[in-house]
Protein backbone atom coordinates (compact mmCIF):
# COMPACT_ATOMS: atom_id res chain seq x y z
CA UNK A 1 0.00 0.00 0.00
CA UNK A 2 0.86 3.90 -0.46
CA UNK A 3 1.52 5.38 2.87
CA UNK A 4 1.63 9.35 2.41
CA UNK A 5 4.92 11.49 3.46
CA UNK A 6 5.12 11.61 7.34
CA UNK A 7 6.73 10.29 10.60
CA UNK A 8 5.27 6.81 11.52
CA UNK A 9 6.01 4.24 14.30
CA UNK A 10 4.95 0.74 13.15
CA UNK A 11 4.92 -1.54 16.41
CA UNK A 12 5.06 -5.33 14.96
CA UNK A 13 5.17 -8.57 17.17
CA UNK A 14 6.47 -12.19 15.39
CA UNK A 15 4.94 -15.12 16.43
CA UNK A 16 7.31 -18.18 16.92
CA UNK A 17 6.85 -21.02 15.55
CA UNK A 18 6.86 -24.04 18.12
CA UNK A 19 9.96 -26.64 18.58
CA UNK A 20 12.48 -23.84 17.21
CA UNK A 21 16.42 -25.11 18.39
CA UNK A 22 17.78 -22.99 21.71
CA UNK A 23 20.24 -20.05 20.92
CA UNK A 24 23.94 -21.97 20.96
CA UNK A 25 27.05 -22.02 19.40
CA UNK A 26 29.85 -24.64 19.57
CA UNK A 27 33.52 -24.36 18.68
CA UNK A 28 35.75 -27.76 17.31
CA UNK A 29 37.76 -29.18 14.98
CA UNK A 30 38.45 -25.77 12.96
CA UNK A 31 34.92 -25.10 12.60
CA UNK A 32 32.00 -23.85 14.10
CA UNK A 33 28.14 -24.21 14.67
CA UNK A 34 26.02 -21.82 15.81
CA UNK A 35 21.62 -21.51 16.19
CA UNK A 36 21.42 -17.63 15.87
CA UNK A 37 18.48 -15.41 15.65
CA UNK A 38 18.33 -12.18 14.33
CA UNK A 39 15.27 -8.91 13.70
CA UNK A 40 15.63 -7.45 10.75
CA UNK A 41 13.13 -4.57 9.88
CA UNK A 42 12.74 -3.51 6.30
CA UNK A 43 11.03 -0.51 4.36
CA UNK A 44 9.93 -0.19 0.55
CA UNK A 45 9.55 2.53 -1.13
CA UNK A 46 8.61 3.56 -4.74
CA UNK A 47 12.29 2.86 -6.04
CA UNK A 48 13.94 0.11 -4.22
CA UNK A 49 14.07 -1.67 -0.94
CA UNK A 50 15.79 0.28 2.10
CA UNK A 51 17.23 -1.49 4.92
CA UNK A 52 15.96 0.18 8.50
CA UNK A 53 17.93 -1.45 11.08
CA UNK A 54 16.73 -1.49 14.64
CA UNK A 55 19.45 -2.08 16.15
CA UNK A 56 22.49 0.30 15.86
CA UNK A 57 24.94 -2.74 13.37
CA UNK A 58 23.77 -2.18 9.98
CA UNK A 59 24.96 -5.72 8.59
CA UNK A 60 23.02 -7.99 10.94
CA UNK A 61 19.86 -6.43 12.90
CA UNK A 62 19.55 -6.99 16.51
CA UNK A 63 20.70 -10.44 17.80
CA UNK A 64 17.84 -12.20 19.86
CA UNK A 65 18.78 -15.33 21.85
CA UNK A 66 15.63 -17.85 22.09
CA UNK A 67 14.95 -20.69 24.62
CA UNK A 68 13.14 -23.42 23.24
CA UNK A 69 9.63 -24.10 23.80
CA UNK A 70 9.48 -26.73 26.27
CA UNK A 71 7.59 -30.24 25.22
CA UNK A 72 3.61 -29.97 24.96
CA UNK A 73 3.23 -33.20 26.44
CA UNK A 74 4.36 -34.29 29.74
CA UNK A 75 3.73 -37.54 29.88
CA UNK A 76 7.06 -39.74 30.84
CA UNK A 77 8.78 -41.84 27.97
CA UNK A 78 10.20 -44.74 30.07
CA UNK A 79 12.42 -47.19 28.59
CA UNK A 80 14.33 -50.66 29.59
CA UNK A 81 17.33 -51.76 28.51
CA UNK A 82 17.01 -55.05 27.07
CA UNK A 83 19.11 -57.79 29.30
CA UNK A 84 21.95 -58.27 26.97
CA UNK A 85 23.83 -61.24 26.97
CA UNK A 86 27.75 -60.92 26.01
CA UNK A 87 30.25 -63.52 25.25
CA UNK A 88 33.70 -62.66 27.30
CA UNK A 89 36.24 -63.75 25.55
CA UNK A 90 39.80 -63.66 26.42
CA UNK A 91 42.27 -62.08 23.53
CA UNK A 92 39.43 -62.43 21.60
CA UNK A 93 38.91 -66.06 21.08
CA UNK A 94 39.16 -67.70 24.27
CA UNK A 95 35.79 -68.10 25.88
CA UNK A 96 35.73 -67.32 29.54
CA UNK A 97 31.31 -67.04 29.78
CA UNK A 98 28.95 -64.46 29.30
CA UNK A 99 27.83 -61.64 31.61
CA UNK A 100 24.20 -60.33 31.26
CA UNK A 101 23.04 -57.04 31.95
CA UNK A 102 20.10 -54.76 31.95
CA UNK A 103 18.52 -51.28 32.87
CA UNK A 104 15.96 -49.07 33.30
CA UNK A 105 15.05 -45.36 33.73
CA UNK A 106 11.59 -44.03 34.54
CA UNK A 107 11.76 -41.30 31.50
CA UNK A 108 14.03 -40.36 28.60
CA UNK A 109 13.67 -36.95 28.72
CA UNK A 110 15.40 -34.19 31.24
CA UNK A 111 15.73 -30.59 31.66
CA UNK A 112 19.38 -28.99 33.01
CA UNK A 113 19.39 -29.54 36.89
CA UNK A 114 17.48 -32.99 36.99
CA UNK A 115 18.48 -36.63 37.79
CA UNK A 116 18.48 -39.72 35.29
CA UNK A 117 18.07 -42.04 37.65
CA UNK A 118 19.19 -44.99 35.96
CA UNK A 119 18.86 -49.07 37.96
CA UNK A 120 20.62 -51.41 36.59
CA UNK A 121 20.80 -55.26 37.14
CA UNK A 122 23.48 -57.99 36.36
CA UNK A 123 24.71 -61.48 36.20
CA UNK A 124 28.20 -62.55 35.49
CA UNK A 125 28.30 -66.38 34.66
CA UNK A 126 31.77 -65.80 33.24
CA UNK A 127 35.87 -66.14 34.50
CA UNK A 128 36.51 -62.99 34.42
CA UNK A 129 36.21 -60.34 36.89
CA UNK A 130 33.95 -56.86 36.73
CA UNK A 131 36.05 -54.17 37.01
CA UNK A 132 33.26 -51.73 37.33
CA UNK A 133 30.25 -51.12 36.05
CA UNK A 134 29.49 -47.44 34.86
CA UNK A 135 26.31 -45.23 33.17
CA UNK A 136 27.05 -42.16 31.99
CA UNK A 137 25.54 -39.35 29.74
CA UNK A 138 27.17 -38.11 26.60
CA UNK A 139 26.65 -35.26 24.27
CA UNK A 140 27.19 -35.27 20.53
CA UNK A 141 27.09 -32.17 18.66
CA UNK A 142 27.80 -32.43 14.52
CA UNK A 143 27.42 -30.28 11.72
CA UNK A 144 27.90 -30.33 8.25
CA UNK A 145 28.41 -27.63 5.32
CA UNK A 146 29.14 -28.97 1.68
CA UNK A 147 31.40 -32.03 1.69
CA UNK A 148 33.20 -30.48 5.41
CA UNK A 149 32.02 -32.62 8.43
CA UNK A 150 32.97 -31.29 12.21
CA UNK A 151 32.21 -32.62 15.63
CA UNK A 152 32.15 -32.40 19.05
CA UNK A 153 31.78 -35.18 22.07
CA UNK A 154 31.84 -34.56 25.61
CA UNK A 155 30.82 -36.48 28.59
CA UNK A 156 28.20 -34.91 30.50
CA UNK A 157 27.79 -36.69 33.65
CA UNK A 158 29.05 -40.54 35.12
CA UNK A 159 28.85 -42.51 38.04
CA UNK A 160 29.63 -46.32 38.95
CA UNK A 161 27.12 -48.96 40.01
CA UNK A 162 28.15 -50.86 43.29
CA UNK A 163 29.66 -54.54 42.81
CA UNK A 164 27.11 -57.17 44.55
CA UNK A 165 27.41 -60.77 44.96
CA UNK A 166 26.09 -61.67 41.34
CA UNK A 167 28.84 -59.60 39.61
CA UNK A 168 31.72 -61.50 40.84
CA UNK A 169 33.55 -63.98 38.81
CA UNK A 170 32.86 -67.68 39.08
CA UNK A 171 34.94 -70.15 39.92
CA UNK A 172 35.61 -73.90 37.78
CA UNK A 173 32.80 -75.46 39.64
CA UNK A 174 30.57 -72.73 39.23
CA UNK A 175 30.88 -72.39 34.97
CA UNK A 176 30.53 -76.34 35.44
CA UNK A 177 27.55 -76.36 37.51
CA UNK A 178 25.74 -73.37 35.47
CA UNK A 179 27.04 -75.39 31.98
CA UNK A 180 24.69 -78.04 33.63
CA UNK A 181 21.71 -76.44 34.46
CA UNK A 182 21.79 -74.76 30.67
CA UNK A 183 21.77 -78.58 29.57
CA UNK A 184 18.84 -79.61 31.75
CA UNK A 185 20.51 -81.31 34.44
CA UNK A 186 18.92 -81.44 37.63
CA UNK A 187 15.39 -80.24 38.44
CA UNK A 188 16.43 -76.43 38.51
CA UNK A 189 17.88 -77.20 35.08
CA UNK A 190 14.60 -79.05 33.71
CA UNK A 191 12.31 -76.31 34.86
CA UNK A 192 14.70 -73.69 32.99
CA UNK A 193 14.61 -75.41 30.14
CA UNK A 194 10.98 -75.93 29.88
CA UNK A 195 10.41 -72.23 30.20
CA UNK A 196 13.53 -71.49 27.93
CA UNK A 197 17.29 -69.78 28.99
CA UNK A 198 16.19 -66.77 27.73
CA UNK A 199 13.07 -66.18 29.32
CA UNK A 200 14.49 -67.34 32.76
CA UNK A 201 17.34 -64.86 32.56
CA UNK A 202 15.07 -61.99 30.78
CA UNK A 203 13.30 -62.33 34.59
CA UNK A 204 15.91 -62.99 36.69
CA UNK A 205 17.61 -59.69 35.53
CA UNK A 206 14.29 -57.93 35.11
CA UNK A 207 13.56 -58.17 38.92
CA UNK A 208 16.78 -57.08 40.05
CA UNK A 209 16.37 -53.82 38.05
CA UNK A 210 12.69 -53.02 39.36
CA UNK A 211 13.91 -53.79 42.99
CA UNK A 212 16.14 -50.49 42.56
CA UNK A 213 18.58 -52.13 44.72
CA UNK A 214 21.59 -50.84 42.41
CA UNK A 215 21.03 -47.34 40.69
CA UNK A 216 22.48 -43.92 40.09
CA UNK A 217 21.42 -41.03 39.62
CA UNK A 218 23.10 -38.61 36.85
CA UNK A 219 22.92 -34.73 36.97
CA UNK A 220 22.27 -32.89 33.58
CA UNK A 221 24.67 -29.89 33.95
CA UNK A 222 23.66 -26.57 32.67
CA UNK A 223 26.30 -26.25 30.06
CA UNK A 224 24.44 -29.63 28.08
CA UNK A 225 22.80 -28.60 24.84
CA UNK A 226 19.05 -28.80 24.28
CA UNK A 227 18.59 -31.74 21.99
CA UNK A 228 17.92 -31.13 18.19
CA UNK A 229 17.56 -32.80 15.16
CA UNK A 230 17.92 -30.35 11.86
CA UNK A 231 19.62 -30.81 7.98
CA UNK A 232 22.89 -29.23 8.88
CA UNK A 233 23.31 -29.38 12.95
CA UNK A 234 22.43 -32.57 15.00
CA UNK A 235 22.52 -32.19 18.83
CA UNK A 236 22.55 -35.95 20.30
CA UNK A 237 22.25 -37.35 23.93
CA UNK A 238 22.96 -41.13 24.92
CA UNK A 239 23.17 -42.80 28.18
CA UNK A 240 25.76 -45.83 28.04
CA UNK A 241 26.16 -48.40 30.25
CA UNK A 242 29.22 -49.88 30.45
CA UNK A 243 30.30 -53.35 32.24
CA UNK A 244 35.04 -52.70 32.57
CA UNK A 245 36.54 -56.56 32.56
CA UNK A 246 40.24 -56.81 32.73
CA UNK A 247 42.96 -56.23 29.99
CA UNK A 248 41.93 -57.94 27.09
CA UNK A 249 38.52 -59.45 27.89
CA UNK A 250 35.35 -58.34 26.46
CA UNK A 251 34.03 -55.35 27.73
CA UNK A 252 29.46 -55.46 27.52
CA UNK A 253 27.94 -52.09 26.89
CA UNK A 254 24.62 -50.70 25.86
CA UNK A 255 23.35 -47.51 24.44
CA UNK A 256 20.08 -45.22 24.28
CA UNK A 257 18.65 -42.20 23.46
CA UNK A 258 17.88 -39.31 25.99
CA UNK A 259 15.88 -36.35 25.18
CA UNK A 260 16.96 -33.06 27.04
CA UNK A 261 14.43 -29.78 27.00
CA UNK A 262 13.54 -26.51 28.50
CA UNK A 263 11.82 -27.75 31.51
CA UNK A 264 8.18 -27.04 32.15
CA UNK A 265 8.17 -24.63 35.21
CA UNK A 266 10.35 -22.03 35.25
CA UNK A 267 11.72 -21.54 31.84
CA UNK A 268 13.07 -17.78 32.68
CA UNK A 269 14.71 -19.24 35.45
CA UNK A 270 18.32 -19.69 33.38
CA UNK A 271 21.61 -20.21 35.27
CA UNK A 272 24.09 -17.63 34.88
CA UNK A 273 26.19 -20.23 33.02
CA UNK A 274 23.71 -21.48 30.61
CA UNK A 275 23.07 -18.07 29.85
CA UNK A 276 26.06 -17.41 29.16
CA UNK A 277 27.53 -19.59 27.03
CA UNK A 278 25.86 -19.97 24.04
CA UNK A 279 26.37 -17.27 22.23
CA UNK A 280 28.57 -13.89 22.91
CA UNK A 281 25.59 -11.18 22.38
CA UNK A 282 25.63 -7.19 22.52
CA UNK A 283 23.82 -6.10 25.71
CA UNK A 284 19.70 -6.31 25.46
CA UNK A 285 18.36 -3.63 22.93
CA UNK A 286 14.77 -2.58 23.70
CA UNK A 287 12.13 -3.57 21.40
CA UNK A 288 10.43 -0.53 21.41
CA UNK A 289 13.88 1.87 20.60
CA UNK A 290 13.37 5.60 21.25
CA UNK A 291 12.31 7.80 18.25
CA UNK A 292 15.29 9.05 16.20
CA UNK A 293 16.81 12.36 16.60
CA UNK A 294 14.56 15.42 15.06
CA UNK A 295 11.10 14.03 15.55
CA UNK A 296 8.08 15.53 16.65
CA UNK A 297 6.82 13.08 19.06
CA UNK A 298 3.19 14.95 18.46
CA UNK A 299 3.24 14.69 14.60
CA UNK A 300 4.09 10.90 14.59
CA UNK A 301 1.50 8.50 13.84
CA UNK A 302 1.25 5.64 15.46
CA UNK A 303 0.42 2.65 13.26
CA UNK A 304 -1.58 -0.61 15.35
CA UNK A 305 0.44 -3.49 16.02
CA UNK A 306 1.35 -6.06 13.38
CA UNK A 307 1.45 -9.24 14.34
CA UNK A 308 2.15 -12.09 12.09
CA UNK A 309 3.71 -15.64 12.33
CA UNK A 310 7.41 -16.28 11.08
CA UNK A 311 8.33 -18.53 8.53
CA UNK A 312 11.40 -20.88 8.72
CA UNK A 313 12.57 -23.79 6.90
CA UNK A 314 12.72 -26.40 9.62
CA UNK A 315 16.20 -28.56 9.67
CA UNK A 316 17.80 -25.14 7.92
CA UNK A 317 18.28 -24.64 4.46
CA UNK A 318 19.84 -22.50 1.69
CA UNK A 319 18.70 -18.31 1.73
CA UNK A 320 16.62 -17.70 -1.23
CA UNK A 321 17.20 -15.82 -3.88
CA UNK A 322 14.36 -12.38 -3.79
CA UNK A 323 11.96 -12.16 -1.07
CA UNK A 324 8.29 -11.60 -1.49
CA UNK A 325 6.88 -8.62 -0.62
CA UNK A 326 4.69 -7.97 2.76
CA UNK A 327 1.25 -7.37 1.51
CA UNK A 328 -0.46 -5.13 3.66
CA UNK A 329 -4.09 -4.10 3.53
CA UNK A 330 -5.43 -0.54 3.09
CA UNK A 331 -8.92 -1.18 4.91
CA UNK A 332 -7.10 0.55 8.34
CA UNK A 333 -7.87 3.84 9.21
CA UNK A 334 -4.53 5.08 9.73
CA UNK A 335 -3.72 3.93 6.30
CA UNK A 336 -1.34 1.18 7.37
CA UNK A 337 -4.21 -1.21 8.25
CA UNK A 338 -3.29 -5.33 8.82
CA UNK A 339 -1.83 -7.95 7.19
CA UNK A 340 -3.62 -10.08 4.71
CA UNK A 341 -4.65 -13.81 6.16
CA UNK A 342 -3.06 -16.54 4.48
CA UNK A 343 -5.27 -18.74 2.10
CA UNK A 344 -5.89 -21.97 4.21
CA UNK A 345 -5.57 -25.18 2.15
CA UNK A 346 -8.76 -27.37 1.70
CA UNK A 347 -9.12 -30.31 4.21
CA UNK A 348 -7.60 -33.31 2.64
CA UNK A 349 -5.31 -35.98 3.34
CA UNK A 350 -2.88 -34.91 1.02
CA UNK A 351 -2.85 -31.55 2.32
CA UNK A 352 -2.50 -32.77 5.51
CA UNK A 353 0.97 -34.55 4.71
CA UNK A 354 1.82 -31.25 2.82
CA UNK A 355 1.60 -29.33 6.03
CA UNK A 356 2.91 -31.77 8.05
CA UNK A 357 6.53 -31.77 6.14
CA UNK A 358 6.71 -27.85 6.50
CA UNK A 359 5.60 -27.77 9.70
CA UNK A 360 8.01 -27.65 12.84
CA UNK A 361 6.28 -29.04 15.29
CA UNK A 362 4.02 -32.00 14.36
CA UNK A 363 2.06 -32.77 17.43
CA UNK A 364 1.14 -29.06 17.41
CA UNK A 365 -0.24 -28.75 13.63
CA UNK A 366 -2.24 -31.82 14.52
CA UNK A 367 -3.63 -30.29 17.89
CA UNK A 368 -4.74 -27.39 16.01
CA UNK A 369 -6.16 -29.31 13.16
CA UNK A 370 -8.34 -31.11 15.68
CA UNK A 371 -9.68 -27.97 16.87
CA UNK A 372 -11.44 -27.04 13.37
CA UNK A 373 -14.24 -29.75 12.46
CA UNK A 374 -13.66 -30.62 8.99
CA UNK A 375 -10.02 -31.40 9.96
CA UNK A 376 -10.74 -33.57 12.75
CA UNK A 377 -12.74 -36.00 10.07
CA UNK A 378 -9.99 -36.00 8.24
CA UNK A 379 -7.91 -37.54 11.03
CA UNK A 380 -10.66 -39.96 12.08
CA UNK A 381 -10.98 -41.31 8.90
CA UNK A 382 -6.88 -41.96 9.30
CA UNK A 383 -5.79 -45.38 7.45
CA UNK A 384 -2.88 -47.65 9.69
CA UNK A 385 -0.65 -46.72 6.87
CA UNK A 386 -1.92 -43.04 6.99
CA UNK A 387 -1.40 -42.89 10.76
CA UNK A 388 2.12 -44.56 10.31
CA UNK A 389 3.15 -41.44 7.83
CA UNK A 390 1.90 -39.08 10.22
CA UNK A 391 3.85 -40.41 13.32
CA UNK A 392 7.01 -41.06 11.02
CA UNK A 393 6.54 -37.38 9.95
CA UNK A 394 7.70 -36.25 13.09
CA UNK A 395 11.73 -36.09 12.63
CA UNK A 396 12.59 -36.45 16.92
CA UNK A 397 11.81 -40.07 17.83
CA UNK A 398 10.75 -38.83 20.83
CA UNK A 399 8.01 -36.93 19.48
CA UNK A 400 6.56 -39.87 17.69
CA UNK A 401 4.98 -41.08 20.72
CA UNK A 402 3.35 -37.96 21.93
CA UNK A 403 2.04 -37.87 17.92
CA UNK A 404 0.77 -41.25 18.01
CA UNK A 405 -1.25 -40.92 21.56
CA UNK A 406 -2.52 -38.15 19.92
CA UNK A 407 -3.86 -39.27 16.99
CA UNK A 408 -5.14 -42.50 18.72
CA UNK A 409 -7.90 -41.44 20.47
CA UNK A 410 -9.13 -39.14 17.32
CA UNK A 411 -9.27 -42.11 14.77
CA UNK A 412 -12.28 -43.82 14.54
CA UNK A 413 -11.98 -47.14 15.12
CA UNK A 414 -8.62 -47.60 16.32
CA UNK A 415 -7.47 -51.77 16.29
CA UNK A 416 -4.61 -53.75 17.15
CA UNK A 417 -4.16 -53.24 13.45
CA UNK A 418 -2.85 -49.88 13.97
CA UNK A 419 -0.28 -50.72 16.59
CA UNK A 420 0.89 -53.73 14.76
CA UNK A 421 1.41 -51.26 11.73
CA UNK A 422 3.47 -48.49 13.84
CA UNK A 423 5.52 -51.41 15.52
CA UNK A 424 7.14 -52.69 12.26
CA UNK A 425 7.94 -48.64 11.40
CA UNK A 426 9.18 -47.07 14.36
CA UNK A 427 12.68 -47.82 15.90
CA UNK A 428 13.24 -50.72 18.13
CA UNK A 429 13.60 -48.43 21.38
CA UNK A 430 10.25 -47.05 21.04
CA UNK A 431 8.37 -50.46 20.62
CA UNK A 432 7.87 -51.22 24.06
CA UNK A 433 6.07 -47.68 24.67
CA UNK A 434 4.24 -47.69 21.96
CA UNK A 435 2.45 -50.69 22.79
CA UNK A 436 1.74 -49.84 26.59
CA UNK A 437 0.65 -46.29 25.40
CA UNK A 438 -1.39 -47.15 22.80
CA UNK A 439 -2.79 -50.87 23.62
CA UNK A 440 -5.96 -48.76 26.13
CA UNK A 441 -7.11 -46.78 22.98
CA UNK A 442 -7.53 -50.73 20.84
CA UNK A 443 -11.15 -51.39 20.57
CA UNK A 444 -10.37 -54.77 20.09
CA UNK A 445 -7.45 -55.57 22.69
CA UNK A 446 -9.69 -58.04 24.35
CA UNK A 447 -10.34 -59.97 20.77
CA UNK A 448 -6.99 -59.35 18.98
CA UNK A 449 -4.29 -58.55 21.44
CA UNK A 450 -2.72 -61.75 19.47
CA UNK A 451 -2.10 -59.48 16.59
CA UNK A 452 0.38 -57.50 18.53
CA UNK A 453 2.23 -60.22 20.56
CA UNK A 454 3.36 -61.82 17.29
CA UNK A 455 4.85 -58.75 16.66
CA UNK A 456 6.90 -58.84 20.25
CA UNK A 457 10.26 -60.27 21.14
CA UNK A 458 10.13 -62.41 23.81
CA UNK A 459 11.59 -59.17 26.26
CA UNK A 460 8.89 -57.20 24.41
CA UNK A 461 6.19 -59.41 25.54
CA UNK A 462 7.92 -59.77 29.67
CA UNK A 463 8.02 -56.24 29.45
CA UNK A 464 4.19 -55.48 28.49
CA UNK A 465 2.83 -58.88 30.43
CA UNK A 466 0.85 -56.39 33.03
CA UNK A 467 -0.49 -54.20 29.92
CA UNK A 468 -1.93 -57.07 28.31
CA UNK A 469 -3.97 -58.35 31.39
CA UNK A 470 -5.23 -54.80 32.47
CA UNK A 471 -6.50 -54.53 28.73
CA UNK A 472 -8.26 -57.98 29.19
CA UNK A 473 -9.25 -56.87 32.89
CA UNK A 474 -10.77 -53.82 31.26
CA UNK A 475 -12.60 -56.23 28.54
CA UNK A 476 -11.21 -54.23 25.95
């Protein structure tokens, strides 16, 4: 629009968009990554575009540093180590026995300041002697730009497990006498073998990590990263547990995934440290700067607010070339008026997975979706496969169980069917929860719970014995 010659003041506010990375940057191998957020404010006029700058630098507007939004759903994402069994071998080919090992922690996802409080359960049927038995937290941080690749690993918190009676080596008699029960000898030996090795030591282990007996408890520092998952910069967290043997024996370990986020409560609440470090700012510039030198404060005109949502390229991506221009509408008395509403697209399926590929936040598009009526019959009438694309959409594992609680109870008709479809598509750590978080919304569990458990490993199926029977309890 044409806005005649005078002195104006056009406040503007930006939404967010949800799930946008924390301000950081990170310094290694020659190279550097940084998550930096800048306000730029622009003006056209009849000849070309002019560059107003609000802050004082005229090459990069005013640097902003953003917290990210923290999770909408706060429901716990526990997960259990499945008891691994290792062969100990001694130089590598000498067989000394195995040691088995599990654990368990209540969620996978932290804030800075909380404990992981990780039990953990073993059995050493082996010759060789534990060492110690560790769990610690460890950050990953890599980034990418053409064919250059840089990285940087750090160790974010550790602590040992005490060494009880069943992780001390065994002695000739003992490897013969356990080599005996495996073959059936002996009563104890028959009734293992009728209910199978695996399943006996999948318990054995399993009740020595719910007992909480043996368990540490990690503390996520304030200089750990938030985790993210984008095109160019990956931020990763693991827990490992790791069993130490002696020089030149076989050392068990086991890794997974942890999820750290801006914590609920008290998001403004930021340590002087995190604060700090990640990223070397000029000092806070108001938003609202004082009127430039020479002007009437009487004779300005003072346009209403703008407010308008930003748009980003989620993961990152290249700058484009030519930007399109702000429309604005000339229906406002002042002459400035508001900004034009975006077209929305027709409710469809396909539209839906259109949206849901430029969108940053999944569970949030869907959440407002299901407030609009036509949308929400779009998601009831939700295929498995279509379901399974929708979940899969979301890039952070850990988001693809929030999605698919989500969408559960807003399909019609929602069958074992649909778990057994998201089972064979999502990663093998998030099986487990899927089923227990899903398995109350089948309107069929009672009927075909079978469907699922021929899906499940035989850990899978210890693990979810108790969900099964409250489904049937239920008559589901």
């Amino acid at each position: 629009s044409v806005t005649n010659t005078g002195q104006y003041a056009c406040p503007f506010q930006l939404k967010l968009p949800d799930d946008l990375p924390t301000s950081f940057s990170v310094e290694a191998d020659g190279g550097y990554a940084r998550v930096v957020y800048k306000v730029n404010a622009k003006v056209r006029n009849e000849r070309k575009t002019r560059k107003l700058w609000i802050g004082k630098s005229e090459k990069g507007g005013v640097q902003v540093q953003i917290l990210a939004k923290p999770p909408s759903s706060t429901q716990p994402i526990p997960y259990s180590v499945q008891p691994t069994k290792t062969k100990v071998n001694f130089f590598g080919c000498v067989p000394r026995g195995h040691i088995t090992f599990g654990a368990h922690v209540d969620d996978t996802r932290f804030s800075e300041g909380q404990d992981v409080e990780v039990k953990f359960g073993c059995k050493n049927e082996s010759k060789a002697r534990i060492d110690f038995a560790q769990a610690s937290i460890n950050e990953s941080i890599n980034w990418y730009s053409g064919n250059h690749r840089s990285g940087n690993y750090s160790t974010l918190s550790r602590q040992c497990f005490a060494l009880d009676e069943d992780m001390g080596k065994r002695s000739k008699d003992e490897m013969k006498h356990i080599k005996e029960m495996k073959k059936g000898i002996g009563g104890a030996g028959t009734m293992a073998k009728s209910r199978g090795p695996s399943d006996t030591i999948y318990r054995e282990i399993m009740s020595t990590v719910n007992e909480g007996t043996n368990k540490v408890n990690l503390r996520i520092p304030s200089r750990a990263h938030h985790t993210y998952d984008g095109k160019y910069i990956k931020v990763r967290h693991a827990l490992r547990v790791h069993i130490k043997t002696p020089c030149c024996s076989s050392n068990p370990q086991a890794n997974f995934n942890l999820q750290i986020v801006t914590p609920q409560s008290n998001i403004t609440n930021i340590s002087s440290e995190h604060s700090a470090s990640p990223i070397p700012s000029a000092p806070p510039i108001p938003s609202a700067p004082p009127l430039p030198d020479g002007w009437d404060p009487s004779t300005v005109v003072l346009a209403v607010p703008v407010v308008e949502s930003a748009t980003i390229v989620y993961g990152g991506g290249e700058v484009l070339k030519g930007e399109e221009d702000i429309v604005v509408s000339p229906s406002g008395t002042d002459g400035i008026g508001g900004v034009v509403p975006t077209i929305m697209s027709k409710p469809s399926l396909d539209a839906l997975r259109s949206e849901l590929k430029k969108t940053l936040s999944v569970r949030a598009t869907l959440e407002e979706k299901l407030t609009h009526s036509d949308w929400k019959n779009v998601i009831a009438g939700l295929q498995p496969g279509d379901v399974v694309s929708v979940v899969k959409a979301a890039r952070m594992e850990f988001d693809q169980i929030d999605v698919a609680v989500l969408l559960a109870p807003n399909v019609h008709n929602f069958t074992c069917t649909y778990v057994v479809a998201l089972l064979r598509a999502v990663c093998n750590w998030l099986r487990i929860q899927m089923v227990q978080k899903l398995l109350p919304y089948c309107v069929d569990a009672n009927k075909n719970s079978k469907l699922i458990l021929q899906e499940l490993t035989s850990w899978e199926k210890i693990s979810t014995e108790k969900d099964f029977e409250n489904a049937s309890a239920l008559g589901l």
